[in-house]
PDB file of N, CA and C in Angstrom:
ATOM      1  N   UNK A   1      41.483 142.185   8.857  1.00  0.00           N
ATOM      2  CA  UNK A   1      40.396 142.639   8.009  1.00  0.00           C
ATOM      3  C   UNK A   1      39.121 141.891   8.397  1.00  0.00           C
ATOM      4  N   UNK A   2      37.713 142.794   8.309  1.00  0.00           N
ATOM      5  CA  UNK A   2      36.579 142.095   8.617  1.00  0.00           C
ATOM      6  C   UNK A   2      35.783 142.531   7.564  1.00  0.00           C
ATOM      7  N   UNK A   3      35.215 141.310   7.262  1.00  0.00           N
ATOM      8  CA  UNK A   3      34.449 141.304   5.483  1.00  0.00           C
ATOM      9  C   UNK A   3      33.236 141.835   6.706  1.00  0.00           C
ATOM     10  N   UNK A   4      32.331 142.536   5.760  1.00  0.00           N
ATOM     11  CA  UNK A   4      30.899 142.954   5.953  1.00  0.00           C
ATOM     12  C   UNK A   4      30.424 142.034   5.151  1.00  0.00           C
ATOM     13  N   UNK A   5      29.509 140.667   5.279  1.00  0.00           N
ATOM     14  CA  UNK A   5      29.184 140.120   4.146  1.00  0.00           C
ATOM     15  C   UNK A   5      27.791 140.404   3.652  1.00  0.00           C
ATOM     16  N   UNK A   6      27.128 141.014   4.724  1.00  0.00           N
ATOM     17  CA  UNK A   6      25.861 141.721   4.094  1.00  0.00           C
ATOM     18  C   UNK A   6      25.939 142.680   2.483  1.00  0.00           C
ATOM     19  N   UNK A   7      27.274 143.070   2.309  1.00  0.00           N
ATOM     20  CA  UNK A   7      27.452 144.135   1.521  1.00  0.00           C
ATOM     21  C   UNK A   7      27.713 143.339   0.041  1.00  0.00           C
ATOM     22  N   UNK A   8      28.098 141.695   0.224  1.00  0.00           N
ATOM     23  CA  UNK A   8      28.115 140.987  -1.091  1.00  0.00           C
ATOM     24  C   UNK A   8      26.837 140.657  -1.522  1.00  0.00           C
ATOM     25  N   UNK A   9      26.526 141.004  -3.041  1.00  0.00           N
ATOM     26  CA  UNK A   9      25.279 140.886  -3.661  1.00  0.00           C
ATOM     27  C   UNK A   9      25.440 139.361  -4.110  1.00  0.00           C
ATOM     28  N   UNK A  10      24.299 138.741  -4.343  1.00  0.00           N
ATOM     29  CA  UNK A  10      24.080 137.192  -4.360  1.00  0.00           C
ATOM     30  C   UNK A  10      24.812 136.147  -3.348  1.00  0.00           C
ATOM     31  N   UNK A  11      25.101 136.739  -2.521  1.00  0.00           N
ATOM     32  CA  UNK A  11      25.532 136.218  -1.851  1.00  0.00           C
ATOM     33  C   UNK A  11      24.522 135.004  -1.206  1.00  0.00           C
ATOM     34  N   UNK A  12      24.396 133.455  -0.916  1.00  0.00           N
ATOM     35  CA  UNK A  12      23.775 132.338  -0.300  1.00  0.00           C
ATOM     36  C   UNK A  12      24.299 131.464   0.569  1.00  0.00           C
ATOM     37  N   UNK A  13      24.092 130.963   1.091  1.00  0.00           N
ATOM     38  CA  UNK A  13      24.035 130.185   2.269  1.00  0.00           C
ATOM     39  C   UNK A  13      25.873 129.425   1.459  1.00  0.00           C
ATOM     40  N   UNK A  14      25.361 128.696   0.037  1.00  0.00           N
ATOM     41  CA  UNK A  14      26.905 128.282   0.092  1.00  0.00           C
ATOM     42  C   UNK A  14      27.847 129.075  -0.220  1.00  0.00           C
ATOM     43  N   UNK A  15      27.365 130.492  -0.362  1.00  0.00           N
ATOM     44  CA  UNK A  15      28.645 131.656  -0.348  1.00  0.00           C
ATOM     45  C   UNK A  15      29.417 131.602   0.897  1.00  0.00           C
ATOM     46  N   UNK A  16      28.336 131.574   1.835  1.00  0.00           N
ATOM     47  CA  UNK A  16      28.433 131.995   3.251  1.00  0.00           C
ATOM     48  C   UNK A  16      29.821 130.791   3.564  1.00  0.00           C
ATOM     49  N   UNK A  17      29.743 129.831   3.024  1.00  0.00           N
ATOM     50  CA  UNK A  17      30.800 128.646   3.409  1.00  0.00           C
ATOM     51  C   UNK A  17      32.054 129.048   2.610  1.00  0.00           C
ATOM     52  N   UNK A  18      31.814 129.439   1.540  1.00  0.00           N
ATOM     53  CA  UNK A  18      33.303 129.879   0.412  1.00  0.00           C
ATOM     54  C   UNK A  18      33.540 130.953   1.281  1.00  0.00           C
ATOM     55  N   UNK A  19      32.957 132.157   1.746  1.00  0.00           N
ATOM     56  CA  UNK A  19      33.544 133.220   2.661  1.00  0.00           C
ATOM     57  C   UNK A  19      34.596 132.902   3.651  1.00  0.00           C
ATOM     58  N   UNK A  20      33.546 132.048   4.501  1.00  0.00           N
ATOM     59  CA  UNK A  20      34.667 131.683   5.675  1.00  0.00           C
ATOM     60  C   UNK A  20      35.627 130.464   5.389  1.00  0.00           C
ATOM     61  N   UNK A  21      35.830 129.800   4.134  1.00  0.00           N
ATOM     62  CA  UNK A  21      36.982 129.172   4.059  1.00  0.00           C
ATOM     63  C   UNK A  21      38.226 130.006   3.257  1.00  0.00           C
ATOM     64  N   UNK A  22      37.728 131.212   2.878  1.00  0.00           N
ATOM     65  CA  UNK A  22      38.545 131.853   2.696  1.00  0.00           C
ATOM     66  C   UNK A  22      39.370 133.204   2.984  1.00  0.00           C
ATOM     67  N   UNK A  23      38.559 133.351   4.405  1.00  0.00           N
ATOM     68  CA  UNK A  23      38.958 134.446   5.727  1.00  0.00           C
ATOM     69  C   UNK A  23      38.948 133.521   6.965  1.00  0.00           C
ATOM     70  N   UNK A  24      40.145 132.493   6.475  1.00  0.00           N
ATOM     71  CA  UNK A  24      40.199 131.489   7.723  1.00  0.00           C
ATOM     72  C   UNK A  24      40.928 132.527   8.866  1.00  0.00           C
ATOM     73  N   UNK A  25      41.351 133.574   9.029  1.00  0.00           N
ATOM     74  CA  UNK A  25      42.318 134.234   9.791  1.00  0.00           C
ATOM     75  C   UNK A  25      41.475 135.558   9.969  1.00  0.00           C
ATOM     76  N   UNK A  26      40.006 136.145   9.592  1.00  0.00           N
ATOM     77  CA  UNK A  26      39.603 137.065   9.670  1.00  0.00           C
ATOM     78  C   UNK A  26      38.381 136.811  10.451  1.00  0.00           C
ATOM     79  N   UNK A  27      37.503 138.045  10.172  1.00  0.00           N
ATOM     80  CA  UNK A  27      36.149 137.780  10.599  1.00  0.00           C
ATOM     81  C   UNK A  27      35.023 138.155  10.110  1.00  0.00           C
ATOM     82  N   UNK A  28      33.481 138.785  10.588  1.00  0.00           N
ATOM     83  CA  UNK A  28      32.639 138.935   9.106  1.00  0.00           C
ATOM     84  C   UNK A  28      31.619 139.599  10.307  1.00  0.00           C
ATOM     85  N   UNK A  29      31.277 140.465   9.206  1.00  0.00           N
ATOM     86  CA  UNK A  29      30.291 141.387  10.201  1.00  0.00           C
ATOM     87  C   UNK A  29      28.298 141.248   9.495  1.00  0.00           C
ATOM     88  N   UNK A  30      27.449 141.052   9.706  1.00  0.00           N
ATOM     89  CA  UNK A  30      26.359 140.997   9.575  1.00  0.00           C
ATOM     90  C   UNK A  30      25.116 141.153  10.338  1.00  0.00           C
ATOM     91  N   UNK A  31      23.746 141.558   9.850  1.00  0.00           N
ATOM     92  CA  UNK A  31      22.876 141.257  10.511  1.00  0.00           C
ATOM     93  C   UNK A  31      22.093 139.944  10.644  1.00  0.00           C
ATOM     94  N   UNK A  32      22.295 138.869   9.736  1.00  0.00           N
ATOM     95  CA  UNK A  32      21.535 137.738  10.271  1.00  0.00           C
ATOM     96  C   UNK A  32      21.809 136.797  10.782  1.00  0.00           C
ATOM     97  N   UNK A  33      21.630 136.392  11.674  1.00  0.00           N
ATOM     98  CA  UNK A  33      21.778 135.330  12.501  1.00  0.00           C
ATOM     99  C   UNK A  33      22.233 133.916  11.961  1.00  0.00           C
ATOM    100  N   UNK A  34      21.820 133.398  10.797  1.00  0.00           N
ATOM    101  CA  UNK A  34      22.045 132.585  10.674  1.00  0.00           C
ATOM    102  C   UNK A  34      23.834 132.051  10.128  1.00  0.00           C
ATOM    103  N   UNK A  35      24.226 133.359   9.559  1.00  0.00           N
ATOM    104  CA  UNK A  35      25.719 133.819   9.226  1.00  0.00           C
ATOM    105  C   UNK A  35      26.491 133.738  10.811  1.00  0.00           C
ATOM    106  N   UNK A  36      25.901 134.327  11.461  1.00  0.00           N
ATOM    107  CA  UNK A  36      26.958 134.698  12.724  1.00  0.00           C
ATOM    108  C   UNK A  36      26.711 133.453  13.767  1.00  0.00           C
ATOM    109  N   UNK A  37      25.866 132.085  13.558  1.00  0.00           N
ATOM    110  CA  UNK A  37      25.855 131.223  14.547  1.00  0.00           C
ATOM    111  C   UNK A  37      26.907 130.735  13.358  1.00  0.00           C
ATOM    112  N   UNK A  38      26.744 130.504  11.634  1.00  0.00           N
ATOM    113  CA  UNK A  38      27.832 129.104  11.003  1.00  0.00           C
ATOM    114  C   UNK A  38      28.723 130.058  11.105  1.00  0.00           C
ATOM    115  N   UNK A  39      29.352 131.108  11.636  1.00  0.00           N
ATOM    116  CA  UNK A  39      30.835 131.415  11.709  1.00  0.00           C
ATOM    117  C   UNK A  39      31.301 130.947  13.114  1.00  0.00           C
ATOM    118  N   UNK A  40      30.705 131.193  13.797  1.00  0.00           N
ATOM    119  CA  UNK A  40      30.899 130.990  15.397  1.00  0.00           C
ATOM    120  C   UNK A  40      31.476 129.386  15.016  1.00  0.00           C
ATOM    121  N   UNK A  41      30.525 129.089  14.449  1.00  0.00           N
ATOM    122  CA  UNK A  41      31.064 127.126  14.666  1.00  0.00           C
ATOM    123  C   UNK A  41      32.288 126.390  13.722  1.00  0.00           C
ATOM    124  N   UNK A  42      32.588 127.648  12.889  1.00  0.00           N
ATOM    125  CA  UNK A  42      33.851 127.413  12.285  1.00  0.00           C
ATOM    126  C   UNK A  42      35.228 128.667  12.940  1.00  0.00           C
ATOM    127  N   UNK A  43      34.579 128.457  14.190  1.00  0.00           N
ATOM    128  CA  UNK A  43      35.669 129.675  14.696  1.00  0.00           C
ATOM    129  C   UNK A  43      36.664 131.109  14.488  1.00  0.00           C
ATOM    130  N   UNK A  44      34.908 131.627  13.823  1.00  0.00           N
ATOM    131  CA  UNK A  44      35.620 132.152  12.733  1.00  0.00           C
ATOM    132  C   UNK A  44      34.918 133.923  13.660  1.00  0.00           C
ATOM    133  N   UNK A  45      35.785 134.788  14.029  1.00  0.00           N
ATOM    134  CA  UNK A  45      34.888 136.222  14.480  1.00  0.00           C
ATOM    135  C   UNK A  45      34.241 136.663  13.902  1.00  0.00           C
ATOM    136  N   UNK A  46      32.849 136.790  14.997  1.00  0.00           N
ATOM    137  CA  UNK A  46      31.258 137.231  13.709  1.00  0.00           C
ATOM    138  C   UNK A  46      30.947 138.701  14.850  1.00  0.00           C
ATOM    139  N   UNK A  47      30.712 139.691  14.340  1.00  0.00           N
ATOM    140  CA  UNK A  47      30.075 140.362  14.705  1.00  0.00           C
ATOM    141  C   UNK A  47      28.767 140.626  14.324  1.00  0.00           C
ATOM    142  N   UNK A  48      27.702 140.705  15.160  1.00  0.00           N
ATOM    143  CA  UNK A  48      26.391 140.970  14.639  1.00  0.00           C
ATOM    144  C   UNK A  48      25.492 142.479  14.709  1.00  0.00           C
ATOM    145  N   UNK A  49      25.424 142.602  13.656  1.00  0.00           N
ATOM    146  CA  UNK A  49      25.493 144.247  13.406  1.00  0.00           C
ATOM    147  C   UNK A  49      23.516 144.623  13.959  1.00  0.00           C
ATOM    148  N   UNK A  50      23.362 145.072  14.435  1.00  0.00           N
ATOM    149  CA  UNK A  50      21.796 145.493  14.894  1.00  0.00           C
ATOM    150  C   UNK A  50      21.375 147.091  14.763  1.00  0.00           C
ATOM    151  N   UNK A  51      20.019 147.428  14.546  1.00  0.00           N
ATOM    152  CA  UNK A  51      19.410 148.548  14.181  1.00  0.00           C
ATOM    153  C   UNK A  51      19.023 148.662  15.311  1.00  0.00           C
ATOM    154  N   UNK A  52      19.309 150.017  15.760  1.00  0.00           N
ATOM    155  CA  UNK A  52      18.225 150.791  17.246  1.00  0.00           C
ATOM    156  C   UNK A  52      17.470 151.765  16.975  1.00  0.00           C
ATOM    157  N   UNK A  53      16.009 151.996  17.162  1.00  0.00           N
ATOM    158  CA  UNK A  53      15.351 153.045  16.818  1.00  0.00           C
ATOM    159  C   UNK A  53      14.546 153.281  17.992  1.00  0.00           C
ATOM    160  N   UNK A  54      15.225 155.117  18.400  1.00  0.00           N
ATOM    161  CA  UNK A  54      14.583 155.386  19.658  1.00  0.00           C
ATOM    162  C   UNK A  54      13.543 156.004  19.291  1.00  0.00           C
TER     163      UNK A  54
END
């Protein structure tokens, strides 16, 4: 399973830490950067979701 964590409302920076201690075995999909470098460093799979407009 991969949480979208963009999609949790109030979600903050120390959510962002309760998330990934509690999808120690998953991963988390978002657009901001600052989510997908503190997952990377808790080895945790981040996908980083981006907008294209042709």
């Amino acid at each position: 399973m991969i949480c979208r964590v963009d999609l949790i409302q109030r979600l903050k920076r120390d959510g962002i830490e309760f998330v990934l201690q509690e999808l120690k075995h998953y991963g988390l999909i978002s657009t901001k950067s600052s989510v997908i470098l503190k997952a990377k460093q808790k080895g945790v799979i981040a996908i980083r979701r981006m907008f294209l407009l042709a």
